[in-house]
PDB file of N, CA and C in Angstrom:
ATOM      1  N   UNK A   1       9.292  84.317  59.303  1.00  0.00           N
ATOM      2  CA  UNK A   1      10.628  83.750  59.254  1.00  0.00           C
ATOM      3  C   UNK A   1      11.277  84.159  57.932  1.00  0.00           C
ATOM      4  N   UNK A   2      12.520  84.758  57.904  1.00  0.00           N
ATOM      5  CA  UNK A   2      13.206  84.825  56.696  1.00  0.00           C
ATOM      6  C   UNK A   2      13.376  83.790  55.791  1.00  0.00           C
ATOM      7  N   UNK A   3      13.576  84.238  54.967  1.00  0.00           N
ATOM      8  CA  UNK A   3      14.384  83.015  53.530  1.00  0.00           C
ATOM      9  C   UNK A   3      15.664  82.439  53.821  1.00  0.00           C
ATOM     10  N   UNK A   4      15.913  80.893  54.074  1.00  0.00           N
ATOM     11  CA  UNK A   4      17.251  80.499  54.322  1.00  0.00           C
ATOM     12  C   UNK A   4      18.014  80.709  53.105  1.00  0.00           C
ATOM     13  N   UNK A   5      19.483  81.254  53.343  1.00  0.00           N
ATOM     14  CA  UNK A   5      20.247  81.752  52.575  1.00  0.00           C
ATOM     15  C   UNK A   5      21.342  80.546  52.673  1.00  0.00           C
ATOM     16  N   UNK A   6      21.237  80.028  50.746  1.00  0.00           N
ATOM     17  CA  UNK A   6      22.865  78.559  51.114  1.00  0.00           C
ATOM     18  C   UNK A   6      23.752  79.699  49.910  1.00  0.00           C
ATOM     19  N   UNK A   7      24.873  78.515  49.934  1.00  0.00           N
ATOM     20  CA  UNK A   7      25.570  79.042  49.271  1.00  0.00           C
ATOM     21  C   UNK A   7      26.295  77.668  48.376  1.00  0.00           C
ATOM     22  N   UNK A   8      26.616  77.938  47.085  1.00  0.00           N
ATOM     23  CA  UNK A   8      26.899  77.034  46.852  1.00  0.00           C
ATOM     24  C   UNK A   8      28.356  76.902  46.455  1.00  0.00           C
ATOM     25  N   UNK A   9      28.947  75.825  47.345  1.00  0.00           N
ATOM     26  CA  UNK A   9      30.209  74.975  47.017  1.00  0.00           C
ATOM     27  C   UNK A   9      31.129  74.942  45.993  1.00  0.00           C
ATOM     28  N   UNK A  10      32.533  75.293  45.922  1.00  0.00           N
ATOM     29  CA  UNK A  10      33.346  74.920  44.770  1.00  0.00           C
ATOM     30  C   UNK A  10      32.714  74.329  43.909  1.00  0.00           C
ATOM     31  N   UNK A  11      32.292  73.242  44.422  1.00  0.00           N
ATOM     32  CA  UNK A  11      32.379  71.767  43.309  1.00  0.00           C
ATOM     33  C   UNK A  11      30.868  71.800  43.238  1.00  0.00           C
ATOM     34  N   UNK A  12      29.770  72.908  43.186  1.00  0.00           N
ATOM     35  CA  UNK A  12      28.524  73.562  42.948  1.00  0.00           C
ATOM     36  C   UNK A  12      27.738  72.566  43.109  1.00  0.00           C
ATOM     37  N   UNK A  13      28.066  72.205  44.847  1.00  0.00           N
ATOM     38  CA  UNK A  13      26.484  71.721  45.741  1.00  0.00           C
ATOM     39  C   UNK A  13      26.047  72.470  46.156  1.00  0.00           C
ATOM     40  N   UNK A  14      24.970  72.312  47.097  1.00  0.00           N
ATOM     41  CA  UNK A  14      24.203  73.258  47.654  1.00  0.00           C
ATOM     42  C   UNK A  14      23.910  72.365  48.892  1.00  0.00           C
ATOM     43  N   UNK A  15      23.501  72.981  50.090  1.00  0.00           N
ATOM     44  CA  UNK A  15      23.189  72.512  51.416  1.00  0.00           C
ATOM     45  C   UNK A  15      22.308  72.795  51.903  1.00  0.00           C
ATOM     46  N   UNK A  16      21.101  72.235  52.244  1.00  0.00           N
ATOM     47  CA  UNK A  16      20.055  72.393  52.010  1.00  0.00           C
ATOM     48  C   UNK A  16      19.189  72.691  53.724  1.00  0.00           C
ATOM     49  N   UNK A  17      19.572  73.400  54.602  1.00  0.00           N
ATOM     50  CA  UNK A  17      19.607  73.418  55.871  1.00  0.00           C
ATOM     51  C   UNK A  17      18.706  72.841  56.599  1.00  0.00           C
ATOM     52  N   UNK A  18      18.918  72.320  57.624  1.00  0.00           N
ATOM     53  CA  UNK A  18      18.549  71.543  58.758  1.00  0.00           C
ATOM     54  C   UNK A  18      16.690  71.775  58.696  1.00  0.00           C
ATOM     55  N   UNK A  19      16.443  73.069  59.310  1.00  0.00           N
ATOM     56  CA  UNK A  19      15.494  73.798  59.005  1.00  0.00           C
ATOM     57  C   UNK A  19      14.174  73.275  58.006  1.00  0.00           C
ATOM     58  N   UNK A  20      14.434  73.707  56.763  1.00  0.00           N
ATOM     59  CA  UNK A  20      14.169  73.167  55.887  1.00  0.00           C
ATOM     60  C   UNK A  20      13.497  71.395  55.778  1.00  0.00           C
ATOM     61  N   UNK A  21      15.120  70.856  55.842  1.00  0.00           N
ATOM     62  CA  UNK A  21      14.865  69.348  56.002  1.00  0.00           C
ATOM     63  C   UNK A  21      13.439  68.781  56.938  1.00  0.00           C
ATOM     64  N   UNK A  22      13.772  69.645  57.962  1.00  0.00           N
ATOM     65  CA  UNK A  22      12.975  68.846  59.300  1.00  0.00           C
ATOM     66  C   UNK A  22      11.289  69.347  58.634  1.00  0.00           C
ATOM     67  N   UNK A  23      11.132  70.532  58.359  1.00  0.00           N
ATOM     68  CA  UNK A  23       9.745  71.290  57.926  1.00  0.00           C
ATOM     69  C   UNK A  23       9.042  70.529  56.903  1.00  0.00           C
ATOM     70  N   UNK A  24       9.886  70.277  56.528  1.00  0.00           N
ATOM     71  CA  UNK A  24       9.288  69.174  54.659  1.00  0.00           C
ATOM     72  C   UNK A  24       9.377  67.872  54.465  1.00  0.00           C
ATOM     73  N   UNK A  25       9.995  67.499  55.606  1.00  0.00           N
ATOM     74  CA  UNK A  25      10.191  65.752  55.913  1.00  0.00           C
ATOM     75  C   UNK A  25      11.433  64.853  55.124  1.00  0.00           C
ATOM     76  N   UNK A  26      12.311  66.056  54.694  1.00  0.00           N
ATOM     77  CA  UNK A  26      12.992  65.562  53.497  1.00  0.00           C
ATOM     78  C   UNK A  26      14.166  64.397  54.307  1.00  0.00           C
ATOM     79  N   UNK A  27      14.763  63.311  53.371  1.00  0.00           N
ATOM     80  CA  UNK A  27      15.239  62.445  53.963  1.00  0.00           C
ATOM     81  C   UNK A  27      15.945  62.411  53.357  1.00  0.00           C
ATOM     82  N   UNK A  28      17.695  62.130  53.821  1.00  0.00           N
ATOM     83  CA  UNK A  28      19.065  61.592  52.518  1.00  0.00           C
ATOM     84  C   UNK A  28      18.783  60.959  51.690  1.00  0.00           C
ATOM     85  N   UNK A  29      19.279  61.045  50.412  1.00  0.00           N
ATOM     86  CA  UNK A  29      19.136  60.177  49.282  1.00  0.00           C
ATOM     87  C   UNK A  29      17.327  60.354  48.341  1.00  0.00           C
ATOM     88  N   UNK A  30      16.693  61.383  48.974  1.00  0.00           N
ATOM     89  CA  UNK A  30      15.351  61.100  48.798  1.00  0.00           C
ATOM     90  C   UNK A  30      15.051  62.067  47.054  1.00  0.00           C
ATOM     91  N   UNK A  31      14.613  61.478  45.934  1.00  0.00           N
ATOM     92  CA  UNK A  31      14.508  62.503  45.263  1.00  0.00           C
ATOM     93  C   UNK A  31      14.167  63.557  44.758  1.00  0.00           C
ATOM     94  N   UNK A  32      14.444  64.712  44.753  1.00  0.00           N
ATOM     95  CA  UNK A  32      13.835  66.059  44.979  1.00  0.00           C
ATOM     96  C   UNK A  32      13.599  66.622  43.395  1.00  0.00           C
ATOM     97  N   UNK A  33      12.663  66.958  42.690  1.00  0.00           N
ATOM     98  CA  UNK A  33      12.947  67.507  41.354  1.00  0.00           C
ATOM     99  C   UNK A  33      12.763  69.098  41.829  1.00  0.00           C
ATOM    100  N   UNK A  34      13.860  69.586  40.398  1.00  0.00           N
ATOM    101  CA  UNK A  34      14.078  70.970  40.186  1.00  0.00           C
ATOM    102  C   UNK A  34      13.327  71.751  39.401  1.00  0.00           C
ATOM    103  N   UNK A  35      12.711  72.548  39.814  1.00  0.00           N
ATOM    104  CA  UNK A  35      11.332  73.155  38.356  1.00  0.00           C
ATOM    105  C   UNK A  35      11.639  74.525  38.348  1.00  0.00           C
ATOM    106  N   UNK A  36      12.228  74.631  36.874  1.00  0.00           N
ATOM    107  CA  UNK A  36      13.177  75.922  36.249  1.00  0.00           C
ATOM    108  C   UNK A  36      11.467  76.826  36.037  1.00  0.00           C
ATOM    109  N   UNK A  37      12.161  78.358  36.389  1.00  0.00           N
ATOM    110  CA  UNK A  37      11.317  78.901  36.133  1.00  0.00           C
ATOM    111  C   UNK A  37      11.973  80.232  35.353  1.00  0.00           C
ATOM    112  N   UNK A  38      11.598  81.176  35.189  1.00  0.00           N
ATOM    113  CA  UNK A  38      12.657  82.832  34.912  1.00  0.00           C
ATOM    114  C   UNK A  38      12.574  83.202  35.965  1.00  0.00           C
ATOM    115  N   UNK A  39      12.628  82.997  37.438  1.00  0.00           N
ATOM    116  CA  UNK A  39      12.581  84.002  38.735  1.00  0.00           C
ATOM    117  C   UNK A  39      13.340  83.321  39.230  1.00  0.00           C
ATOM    118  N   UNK A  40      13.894  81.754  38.520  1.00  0.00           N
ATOM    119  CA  UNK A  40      14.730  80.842  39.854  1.00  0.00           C
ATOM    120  C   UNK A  40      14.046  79.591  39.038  1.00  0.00           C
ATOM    121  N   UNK A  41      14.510  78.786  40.772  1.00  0.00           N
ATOM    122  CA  UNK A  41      14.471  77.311  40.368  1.00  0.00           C
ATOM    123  C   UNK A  41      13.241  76.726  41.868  1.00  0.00           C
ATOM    124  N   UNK A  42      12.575  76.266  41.676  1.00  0.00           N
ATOM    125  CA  UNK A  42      11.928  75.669  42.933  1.00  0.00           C
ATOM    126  C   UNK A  42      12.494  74.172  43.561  1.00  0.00           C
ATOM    127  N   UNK A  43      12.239  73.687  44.036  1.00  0.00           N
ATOM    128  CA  UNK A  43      12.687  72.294  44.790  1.00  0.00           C
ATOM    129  C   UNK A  43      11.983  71.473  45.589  1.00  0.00           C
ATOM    130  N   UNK A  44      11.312  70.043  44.737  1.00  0.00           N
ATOM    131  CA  UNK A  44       9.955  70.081  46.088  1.00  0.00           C
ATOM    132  C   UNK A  44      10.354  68.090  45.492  1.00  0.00           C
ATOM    133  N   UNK A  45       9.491  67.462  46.243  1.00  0.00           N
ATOM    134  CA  UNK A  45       9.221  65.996  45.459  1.00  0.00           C
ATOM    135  C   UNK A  45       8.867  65.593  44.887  1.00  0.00           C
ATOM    136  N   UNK A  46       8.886  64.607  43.424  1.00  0.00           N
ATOM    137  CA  UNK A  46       8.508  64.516  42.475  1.00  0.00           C
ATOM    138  C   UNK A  46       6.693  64.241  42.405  1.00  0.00           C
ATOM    139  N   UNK A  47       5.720  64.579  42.197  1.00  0.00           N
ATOM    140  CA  UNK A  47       4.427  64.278  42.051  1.00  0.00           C
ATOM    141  C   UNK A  47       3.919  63.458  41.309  1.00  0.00           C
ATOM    142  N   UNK A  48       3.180  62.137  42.449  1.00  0.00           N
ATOM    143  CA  UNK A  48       3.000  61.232  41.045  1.00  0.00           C
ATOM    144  C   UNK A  48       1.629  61.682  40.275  1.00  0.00           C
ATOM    145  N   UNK A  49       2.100  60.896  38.507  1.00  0.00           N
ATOM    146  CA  UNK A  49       0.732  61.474  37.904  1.00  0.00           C
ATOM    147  C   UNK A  49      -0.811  61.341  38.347  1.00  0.00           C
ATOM    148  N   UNK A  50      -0.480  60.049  39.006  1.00  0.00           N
ATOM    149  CA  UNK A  50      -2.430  59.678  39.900  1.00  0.00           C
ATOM    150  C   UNK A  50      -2.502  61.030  40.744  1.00  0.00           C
ATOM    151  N   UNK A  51      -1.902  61.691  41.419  1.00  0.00           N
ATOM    152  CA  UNK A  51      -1.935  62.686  42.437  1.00  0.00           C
ATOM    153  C   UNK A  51      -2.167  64.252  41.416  1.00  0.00           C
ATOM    154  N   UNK A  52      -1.644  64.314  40.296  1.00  0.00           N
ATOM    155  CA  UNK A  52      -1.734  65.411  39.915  1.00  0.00           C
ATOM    156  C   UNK A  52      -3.154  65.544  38.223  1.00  0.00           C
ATOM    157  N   UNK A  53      -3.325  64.408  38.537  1.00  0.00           N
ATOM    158  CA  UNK A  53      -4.538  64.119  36.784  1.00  0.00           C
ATOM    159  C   UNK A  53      -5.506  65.137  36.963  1.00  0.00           C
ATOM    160  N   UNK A  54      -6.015  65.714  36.038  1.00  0.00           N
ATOM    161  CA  UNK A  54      -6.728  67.015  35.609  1.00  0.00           C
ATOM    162  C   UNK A  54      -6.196  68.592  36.349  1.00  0.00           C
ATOM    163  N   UNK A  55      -5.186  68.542  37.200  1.00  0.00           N
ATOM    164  CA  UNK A  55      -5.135  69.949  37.498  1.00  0.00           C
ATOM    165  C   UNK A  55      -4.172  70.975  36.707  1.00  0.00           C
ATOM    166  N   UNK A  56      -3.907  70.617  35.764  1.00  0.00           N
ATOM    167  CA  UNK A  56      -3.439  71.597  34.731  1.00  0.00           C
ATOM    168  C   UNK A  56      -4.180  71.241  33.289  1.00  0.00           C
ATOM    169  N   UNK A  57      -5.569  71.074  33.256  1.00  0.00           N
ATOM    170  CA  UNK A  57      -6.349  70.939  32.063  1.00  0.00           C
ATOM    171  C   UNK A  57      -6.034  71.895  30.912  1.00  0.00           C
ATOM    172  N   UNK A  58      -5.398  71.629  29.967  1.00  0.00           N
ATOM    173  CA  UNK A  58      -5.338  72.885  28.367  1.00  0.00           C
ATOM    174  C   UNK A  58      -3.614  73.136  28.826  1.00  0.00           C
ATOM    175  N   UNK A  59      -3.097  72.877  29.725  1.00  0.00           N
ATOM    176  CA  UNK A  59      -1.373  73.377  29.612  1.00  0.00           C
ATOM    177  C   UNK A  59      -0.613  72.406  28.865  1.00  0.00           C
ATOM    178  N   UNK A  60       0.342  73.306  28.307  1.00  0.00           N
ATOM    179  CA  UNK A  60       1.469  72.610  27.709  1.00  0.00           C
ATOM    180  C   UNK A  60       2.224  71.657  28.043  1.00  0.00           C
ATOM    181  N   UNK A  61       1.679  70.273  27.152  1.00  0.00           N
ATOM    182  CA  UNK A  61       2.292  68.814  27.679  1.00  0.00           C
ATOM    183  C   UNK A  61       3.572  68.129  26.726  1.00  0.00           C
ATOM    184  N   UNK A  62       4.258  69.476  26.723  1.00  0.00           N
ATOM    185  CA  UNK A  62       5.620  69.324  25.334  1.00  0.00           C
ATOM    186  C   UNK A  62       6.820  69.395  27.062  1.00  0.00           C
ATOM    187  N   UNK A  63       7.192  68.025  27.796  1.00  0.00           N
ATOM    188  CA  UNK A  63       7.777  67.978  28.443  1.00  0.00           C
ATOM    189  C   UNK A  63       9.239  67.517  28.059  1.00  0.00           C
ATOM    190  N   UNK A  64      10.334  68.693  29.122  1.00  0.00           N
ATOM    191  CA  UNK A  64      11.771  68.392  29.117  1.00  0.00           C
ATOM    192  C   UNK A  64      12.042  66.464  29.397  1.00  0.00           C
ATOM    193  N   UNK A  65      12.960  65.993  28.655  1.00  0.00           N
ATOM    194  CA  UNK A  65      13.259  64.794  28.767  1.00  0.00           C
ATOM    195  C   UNK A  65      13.902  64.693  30.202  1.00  0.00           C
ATOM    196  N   UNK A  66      14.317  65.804  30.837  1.00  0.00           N
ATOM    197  CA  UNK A  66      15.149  65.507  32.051  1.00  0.00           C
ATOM    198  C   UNK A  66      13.874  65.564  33.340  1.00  0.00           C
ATOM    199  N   UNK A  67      13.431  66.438  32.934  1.00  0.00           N
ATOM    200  CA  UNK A  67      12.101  66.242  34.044  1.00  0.00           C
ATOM    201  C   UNK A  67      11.060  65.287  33.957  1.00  0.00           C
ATOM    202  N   UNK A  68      10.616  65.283  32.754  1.00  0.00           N
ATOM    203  CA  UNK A  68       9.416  63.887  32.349  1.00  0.00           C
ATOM    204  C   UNK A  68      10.011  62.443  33.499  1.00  0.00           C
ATOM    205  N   UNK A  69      10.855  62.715  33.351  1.00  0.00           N
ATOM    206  CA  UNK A  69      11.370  60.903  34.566  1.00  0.00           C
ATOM    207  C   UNK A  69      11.002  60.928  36.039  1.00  0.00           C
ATOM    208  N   UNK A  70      10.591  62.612  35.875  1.00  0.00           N
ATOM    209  CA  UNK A  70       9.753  62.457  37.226  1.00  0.00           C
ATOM    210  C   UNK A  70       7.948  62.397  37.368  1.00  0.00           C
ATOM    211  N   UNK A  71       7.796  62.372  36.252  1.00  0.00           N
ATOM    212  CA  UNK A  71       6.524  62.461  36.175  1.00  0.00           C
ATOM    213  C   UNK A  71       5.628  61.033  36.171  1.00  0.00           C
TER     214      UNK A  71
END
């Protein structure tokens, strides 16, 4: 299956297609964090820390104040 292609809005939303939604369970209002990379941006649900403890052992824990609120 190809890559869904959005586009984003005057007023710089984005629409996040049907597709998508239904595949990943995503729900209105639900919160999605953004994880900046240099190739782009990814888009997934925030991970809680019980779910993610030891799998980045020795990485850099100097976290953005805007993302840390999802952590």
């Amino acid at each position: 299956m190809p890559a869904p292609v959005i586009t984003m809005s005057p007023e710089s939303h984005i629409h996040l297609p049907e597709e998508l939604r239904q595949r990943y369970d995503w729900k209105p209002g639900q919160s999605l964090m953004v994880v900046c990379r240099e190739t782009g941006v990814f888009i997934c649900p925030p991970v809680p820390v019980e779910e993610a403890h030891g799998i980045a052992f020795g990485a850099n824990t100097d976290f953005d104040p805007d993302v840390a609120q999802f952590l």
